[in-house]
PDB file of N, CA and C in Angstrom:
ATOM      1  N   UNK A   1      45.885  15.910  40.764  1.00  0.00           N
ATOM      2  CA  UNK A   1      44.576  16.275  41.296  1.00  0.00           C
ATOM      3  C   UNK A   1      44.271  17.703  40.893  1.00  0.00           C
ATOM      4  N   UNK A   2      43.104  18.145  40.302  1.00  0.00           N
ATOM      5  CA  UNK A   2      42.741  19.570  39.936  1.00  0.00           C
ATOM      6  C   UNK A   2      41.787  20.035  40.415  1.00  0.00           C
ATOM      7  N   UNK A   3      41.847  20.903  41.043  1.00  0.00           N
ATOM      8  CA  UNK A   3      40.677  21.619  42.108  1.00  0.00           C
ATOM      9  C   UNK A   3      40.221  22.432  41.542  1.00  0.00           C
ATOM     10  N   UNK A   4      39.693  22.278  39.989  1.00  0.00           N
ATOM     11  CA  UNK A   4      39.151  23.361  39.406  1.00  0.00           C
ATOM     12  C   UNK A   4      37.857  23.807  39.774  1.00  0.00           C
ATOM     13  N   UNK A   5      36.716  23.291  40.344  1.00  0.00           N
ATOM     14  CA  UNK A   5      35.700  23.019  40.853  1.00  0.00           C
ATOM     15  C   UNK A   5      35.457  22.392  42.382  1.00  0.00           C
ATOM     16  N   UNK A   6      34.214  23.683  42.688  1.00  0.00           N
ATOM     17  CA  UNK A   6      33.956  24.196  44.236  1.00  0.00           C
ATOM     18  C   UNK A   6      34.107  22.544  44.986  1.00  0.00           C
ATOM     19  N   UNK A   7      33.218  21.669  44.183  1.00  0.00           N
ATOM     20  CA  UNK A   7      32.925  20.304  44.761  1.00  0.00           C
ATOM     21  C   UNK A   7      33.717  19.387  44.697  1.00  0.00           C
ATOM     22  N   UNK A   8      34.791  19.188  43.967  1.00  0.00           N
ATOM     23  CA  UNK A   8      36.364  18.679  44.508  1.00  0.00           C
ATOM     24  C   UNK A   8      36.806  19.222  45.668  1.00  0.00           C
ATOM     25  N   UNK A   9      36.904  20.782  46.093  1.00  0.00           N
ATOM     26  CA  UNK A   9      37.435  21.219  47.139  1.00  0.00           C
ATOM     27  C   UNK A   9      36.768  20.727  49.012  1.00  0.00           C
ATOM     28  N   UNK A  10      35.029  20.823  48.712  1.00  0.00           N
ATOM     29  CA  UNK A  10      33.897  20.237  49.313  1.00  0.00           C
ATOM     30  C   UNK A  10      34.318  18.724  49.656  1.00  0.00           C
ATOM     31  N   UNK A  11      34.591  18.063  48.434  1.00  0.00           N
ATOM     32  CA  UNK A  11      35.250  16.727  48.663  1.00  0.00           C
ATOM     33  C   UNK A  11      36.442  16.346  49.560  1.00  0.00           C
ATOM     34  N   UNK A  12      37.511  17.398  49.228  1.00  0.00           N
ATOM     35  CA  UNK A  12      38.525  16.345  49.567  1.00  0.00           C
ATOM     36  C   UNK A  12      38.569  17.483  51.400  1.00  0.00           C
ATOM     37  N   UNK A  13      37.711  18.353  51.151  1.00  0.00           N
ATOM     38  CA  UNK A  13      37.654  18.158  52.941  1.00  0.00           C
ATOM     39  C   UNK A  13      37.021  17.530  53.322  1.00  0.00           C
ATOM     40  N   UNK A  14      35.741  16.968  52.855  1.00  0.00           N
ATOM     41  CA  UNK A  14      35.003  15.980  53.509  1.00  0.00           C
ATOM     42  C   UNK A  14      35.821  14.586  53.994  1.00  0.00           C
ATOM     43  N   UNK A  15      36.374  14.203  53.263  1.00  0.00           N
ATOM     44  CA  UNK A  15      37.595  13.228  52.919  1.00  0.00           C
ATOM     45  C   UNK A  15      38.283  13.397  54.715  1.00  0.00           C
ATOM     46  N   UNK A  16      39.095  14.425  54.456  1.00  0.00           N
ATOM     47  CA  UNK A  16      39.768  15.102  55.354  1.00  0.00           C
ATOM     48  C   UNK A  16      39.171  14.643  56.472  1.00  0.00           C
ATOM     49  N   UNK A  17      37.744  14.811  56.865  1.00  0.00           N
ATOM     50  CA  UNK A  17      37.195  14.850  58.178  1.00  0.00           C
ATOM     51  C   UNK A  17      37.128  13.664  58.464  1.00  0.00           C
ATOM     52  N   UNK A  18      36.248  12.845  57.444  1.00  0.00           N
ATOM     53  CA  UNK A  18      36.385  11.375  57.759  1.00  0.00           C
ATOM     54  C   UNK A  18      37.541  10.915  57.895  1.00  0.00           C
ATOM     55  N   UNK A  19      38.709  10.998  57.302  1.00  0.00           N
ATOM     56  CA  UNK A  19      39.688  10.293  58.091  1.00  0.00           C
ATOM     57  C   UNK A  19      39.888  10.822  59.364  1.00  0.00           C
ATOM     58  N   UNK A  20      39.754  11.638  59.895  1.00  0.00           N
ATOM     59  CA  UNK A  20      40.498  12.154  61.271  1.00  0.00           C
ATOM     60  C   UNK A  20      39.231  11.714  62.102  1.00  0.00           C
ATOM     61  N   UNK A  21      37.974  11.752  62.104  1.00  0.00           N
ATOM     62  CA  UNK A  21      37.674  10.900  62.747  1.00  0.00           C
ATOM     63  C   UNK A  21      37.202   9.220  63.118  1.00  0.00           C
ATOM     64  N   UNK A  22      37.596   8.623  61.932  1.00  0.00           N
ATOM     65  CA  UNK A  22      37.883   7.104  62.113  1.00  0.00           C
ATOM     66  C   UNK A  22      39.224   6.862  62.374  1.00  0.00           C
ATOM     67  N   UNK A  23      40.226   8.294  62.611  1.00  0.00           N
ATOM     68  CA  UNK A  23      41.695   7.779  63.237  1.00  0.00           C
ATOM     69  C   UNK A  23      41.148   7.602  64.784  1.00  0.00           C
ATOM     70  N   UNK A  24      40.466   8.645  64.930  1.00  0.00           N
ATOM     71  CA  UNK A  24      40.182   8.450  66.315  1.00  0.00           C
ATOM     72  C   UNK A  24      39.642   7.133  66.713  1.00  0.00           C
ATOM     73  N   UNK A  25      38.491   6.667  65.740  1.00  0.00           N
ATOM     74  CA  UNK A  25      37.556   6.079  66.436  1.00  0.00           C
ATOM     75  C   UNK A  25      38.477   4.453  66.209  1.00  0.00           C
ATOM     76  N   UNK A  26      39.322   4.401  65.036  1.00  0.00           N
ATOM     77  CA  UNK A  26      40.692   3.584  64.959  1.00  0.00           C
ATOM     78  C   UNK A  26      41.614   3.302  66.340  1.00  0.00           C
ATOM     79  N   UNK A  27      41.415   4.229  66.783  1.00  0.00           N
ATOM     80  CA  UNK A  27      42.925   4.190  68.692  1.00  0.00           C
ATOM     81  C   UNK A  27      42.053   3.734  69.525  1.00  0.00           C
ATOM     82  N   UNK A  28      40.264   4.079  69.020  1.00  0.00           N
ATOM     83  CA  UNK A  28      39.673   4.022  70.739  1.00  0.00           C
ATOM     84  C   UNK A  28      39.904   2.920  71.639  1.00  0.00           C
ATOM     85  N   UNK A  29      39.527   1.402  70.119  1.00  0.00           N
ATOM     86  CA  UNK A  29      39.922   0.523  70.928  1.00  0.00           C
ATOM     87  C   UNK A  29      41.084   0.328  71.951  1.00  0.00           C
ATOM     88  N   UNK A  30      42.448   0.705  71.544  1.00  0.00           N
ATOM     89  CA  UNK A  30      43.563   0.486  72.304  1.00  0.00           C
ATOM     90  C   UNK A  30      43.592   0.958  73.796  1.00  0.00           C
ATOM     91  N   UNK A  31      42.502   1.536  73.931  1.00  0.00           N
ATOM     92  CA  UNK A  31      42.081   2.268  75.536  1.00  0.00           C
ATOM     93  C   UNK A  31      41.353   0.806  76.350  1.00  0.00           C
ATOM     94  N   UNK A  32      40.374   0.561  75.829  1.00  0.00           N
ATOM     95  CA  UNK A  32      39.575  -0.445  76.250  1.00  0.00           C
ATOM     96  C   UNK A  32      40.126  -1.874  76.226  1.00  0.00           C
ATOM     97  N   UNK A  33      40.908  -2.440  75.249  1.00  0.00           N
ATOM     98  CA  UNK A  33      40.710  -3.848  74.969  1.00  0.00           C
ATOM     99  C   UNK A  33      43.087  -3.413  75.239  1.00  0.00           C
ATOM    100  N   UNK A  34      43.293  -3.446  76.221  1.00  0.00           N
ATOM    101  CA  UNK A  34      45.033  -3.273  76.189  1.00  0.00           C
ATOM    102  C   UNK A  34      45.382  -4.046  76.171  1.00  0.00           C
ATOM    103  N   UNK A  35      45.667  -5.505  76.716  1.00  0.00           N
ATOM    104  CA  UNK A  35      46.532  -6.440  77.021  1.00  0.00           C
ATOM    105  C   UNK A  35      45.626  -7.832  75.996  1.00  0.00           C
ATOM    106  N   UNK A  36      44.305  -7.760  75.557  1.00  0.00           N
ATOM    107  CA  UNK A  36      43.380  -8.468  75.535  1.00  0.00           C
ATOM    108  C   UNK A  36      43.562  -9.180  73.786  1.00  0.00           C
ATOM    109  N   UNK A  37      43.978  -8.217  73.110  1.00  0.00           N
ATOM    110  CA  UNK A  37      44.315  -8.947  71.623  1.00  0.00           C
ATOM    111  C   UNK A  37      44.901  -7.902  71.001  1.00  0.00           C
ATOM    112  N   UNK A  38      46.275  -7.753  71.518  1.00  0.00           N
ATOM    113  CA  UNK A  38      47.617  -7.213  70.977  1.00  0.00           C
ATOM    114  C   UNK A  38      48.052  -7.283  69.772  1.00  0.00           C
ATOM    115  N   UNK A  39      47.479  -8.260  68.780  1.00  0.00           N
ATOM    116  CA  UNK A  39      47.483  -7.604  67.668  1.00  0.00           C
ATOM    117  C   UNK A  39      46.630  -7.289  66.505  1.00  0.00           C
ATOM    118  N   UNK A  40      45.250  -7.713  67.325  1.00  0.00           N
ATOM    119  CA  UNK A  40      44.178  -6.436  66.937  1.00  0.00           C
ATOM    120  C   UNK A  40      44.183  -4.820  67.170  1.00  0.00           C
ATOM    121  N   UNK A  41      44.805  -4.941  68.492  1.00  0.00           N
ATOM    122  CA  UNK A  41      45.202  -3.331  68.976  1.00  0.00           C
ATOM    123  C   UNK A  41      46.255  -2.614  68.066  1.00  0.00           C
ATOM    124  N   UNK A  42      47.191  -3.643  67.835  1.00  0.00           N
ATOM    125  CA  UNK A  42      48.685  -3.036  66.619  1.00  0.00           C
ATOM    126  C   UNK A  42      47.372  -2.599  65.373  1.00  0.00           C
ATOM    127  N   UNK A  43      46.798  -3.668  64.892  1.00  0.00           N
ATOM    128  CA  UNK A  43      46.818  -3.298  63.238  1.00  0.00           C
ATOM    129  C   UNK A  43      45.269  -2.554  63.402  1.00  0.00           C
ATOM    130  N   UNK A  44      44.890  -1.840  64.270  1.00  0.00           N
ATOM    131  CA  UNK A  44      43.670  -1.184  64.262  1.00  0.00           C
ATOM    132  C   UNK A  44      44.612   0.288  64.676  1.00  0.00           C
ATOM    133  N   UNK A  45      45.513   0.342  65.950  1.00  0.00           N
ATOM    134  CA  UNK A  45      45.886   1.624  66.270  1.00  0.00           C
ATOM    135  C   UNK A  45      46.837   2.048  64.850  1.00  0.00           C
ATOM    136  N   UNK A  46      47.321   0.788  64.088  1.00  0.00           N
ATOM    137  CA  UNK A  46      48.273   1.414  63.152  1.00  0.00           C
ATOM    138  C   UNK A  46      47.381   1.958  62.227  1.00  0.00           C
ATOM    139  N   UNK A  47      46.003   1.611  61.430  1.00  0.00           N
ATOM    140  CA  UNK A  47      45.824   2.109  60.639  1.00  0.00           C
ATOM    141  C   UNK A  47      44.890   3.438  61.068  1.00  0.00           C
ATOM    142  N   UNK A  48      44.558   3.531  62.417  1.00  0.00           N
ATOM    143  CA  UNK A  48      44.237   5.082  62.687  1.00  0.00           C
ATOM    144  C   UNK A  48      45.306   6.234  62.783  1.00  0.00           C
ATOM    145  N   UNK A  49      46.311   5.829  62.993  1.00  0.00           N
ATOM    146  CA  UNK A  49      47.555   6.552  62.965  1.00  0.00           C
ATOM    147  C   UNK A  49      47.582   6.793  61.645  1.00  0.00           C
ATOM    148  N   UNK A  50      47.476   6.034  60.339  1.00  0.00           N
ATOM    149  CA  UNK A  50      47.941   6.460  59.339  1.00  0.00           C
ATOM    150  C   UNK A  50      46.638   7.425  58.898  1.00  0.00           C
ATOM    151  N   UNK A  51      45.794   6.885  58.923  1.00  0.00           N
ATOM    152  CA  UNK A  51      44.088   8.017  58.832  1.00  0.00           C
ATOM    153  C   UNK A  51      44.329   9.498  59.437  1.00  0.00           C
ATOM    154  N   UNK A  52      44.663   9.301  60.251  1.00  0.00           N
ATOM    155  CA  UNK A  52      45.157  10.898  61.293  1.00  0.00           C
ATOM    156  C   UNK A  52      46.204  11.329  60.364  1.00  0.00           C
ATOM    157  N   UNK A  53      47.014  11.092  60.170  1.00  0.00           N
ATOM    158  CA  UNK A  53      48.289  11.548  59.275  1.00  0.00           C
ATOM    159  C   UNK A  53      48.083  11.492  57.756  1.00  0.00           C
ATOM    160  N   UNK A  54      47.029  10.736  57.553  1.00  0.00           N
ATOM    161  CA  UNK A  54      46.657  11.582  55.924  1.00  0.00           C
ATOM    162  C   UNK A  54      45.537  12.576  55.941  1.00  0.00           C
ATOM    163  N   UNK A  55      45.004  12.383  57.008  1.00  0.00           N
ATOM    164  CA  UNK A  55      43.966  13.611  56.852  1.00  0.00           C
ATOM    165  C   UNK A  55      44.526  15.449  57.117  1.00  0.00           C
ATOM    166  N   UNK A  56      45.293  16.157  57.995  1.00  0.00           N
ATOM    167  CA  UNK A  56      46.052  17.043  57.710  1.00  0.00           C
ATOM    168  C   UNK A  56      47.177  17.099  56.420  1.00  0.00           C
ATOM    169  N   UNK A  57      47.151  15.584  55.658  1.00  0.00           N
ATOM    170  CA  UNK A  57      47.899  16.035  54.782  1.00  0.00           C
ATOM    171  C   UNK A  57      47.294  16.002  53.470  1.00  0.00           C
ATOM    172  N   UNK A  58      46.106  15.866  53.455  1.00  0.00           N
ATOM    173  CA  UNK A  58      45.254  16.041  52.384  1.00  0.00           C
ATOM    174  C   UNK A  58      44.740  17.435  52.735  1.00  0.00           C
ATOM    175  N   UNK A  59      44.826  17.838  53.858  1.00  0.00           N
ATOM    176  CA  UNK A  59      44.188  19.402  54.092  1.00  0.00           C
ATOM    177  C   UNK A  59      45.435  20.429  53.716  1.00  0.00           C
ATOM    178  N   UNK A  60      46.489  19.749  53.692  1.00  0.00           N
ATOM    179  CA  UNK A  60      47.464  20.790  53.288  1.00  0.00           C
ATOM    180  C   UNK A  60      47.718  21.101  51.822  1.00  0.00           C
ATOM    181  N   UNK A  61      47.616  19.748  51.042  1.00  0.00           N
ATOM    182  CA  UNK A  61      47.940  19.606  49.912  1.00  0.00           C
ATOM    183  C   UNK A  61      46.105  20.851  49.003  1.00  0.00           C
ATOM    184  N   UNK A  62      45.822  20.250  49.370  1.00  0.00           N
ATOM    185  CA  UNK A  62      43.878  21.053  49.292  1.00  0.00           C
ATOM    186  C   UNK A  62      44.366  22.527  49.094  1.00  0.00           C
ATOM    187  N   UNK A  63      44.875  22.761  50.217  1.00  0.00           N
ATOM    188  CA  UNK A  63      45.510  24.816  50.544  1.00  0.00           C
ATOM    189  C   UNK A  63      46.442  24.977  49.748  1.00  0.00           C
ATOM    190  N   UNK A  64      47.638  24.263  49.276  1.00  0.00           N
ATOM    191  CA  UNK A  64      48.617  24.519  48.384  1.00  0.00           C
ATOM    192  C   UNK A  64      48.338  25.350  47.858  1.00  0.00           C
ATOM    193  N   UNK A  65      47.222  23.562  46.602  1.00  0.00           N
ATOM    194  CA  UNK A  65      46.929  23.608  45.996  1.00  0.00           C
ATOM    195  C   UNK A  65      46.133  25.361  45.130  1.00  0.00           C
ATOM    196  N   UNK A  66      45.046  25.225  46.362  1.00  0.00           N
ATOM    197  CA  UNK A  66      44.530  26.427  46.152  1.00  0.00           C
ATOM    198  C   UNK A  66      45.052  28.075  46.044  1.00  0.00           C
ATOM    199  N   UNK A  67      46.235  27.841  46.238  1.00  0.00           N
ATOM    200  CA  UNK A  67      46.755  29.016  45.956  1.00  0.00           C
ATOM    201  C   UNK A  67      47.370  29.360  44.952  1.00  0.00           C
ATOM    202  N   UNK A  68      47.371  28.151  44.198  1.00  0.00           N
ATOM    203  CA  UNK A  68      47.671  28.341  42.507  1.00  0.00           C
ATOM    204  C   UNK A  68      46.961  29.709  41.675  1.00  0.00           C
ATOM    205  N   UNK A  69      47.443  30.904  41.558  1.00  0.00           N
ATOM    206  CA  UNK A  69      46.345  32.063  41.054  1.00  0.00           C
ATOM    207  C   UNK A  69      45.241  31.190  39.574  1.00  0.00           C
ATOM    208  N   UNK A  70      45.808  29.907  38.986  1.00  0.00           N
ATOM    209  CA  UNK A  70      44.518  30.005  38.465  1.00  0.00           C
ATOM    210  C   UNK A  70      43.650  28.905  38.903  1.00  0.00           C
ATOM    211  N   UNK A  71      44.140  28.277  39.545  1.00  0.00           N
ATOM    212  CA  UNK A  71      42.751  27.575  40.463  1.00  0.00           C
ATOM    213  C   UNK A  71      42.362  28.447  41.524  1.00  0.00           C
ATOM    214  N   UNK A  72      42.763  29.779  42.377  1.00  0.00           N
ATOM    215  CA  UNK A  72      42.458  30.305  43.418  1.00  0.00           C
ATOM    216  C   UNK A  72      41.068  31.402  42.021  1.00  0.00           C
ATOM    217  N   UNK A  73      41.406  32.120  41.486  1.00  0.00           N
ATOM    218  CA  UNK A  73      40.857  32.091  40.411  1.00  0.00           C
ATOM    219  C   UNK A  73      39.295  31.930  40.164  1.00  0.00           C
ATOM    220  N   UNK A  74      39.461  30.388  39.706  1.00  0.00           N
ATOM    221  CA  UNK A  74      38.244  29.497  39.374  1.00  0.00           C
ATOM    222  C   UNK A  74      37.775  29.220  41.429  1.00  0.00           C
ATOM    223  N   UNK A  75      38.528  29.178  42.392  1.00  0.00           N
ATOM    224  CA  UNK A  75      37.286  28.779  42.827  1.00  0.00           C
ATOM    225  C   UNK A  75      36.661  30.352  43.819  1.00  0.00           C
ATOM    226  N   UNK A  76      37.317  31.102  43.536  1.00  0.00           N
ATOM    227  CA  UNK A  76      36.764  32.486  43.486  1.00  0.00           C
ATOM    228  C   UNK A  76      35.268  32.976  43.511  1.00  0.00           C
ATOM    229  N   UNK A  77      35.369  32.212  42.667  1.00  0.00           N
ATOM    230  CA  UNK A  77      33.199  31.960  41.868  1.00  0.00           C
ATOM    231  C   UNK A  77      32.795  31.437  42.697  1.00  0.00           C
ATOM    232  N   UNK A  78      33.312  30.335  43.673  1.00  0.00           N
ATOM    233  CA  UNK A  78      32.456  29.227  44.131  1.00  0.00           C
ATOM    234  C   UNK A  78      31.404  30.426  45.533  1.00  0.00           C
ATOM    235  N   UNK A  79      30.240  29.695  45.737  1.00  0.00           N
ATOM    236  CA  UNK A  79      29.199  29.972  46.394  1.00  0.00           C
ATOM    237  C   UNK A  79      29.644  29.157  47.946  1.00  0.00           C
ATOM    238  N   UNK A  80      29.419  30.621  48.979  1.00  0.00           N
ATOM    239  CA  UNK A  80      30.222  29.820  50.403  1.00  0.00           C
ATOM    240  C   UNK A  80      29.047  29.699  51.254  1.00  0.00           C
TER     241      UNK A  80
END
């Protein structure tokens, strides 16, 4: 992945956000519907769990990334 450009970086936080909040909106059910279809609740809470857990790790990989001096560099320029 190369973050040479402002709008890759724009991207993959956007990315970022949407997953963390369809992890959420992924668990809500398991509040409401508990005992009622147990394994709609498994394979809906599992894949918000995994949404939540790639979204800080796409935000980390994003920051590494960016500290590469020549992608920190190039996005230097970018307009905030």
């Amino acid at each position: 992945m190369s973050l040479r450009t402002c709008h890759k970086v724009r991207t993959a936080v956007m990315i970022a956000g949407v997953l963390f909040v369809l992890g959420i909106a992924l668990q809500a059910p398991r509040l409401f519907f508990e005992a009622s279809f147990p394994v709609l609740n498994t394979l809906l809470s599992g894949t918000g769990l995994l949404a939540m857990l790639l979204s800080p790790l796409i935000m980390i990989v994003t920051a590494v990334l960016g500290l590469i001096p020549s992608i920190s560099h190039q996005l230097g320029l970018c307009n905030h």
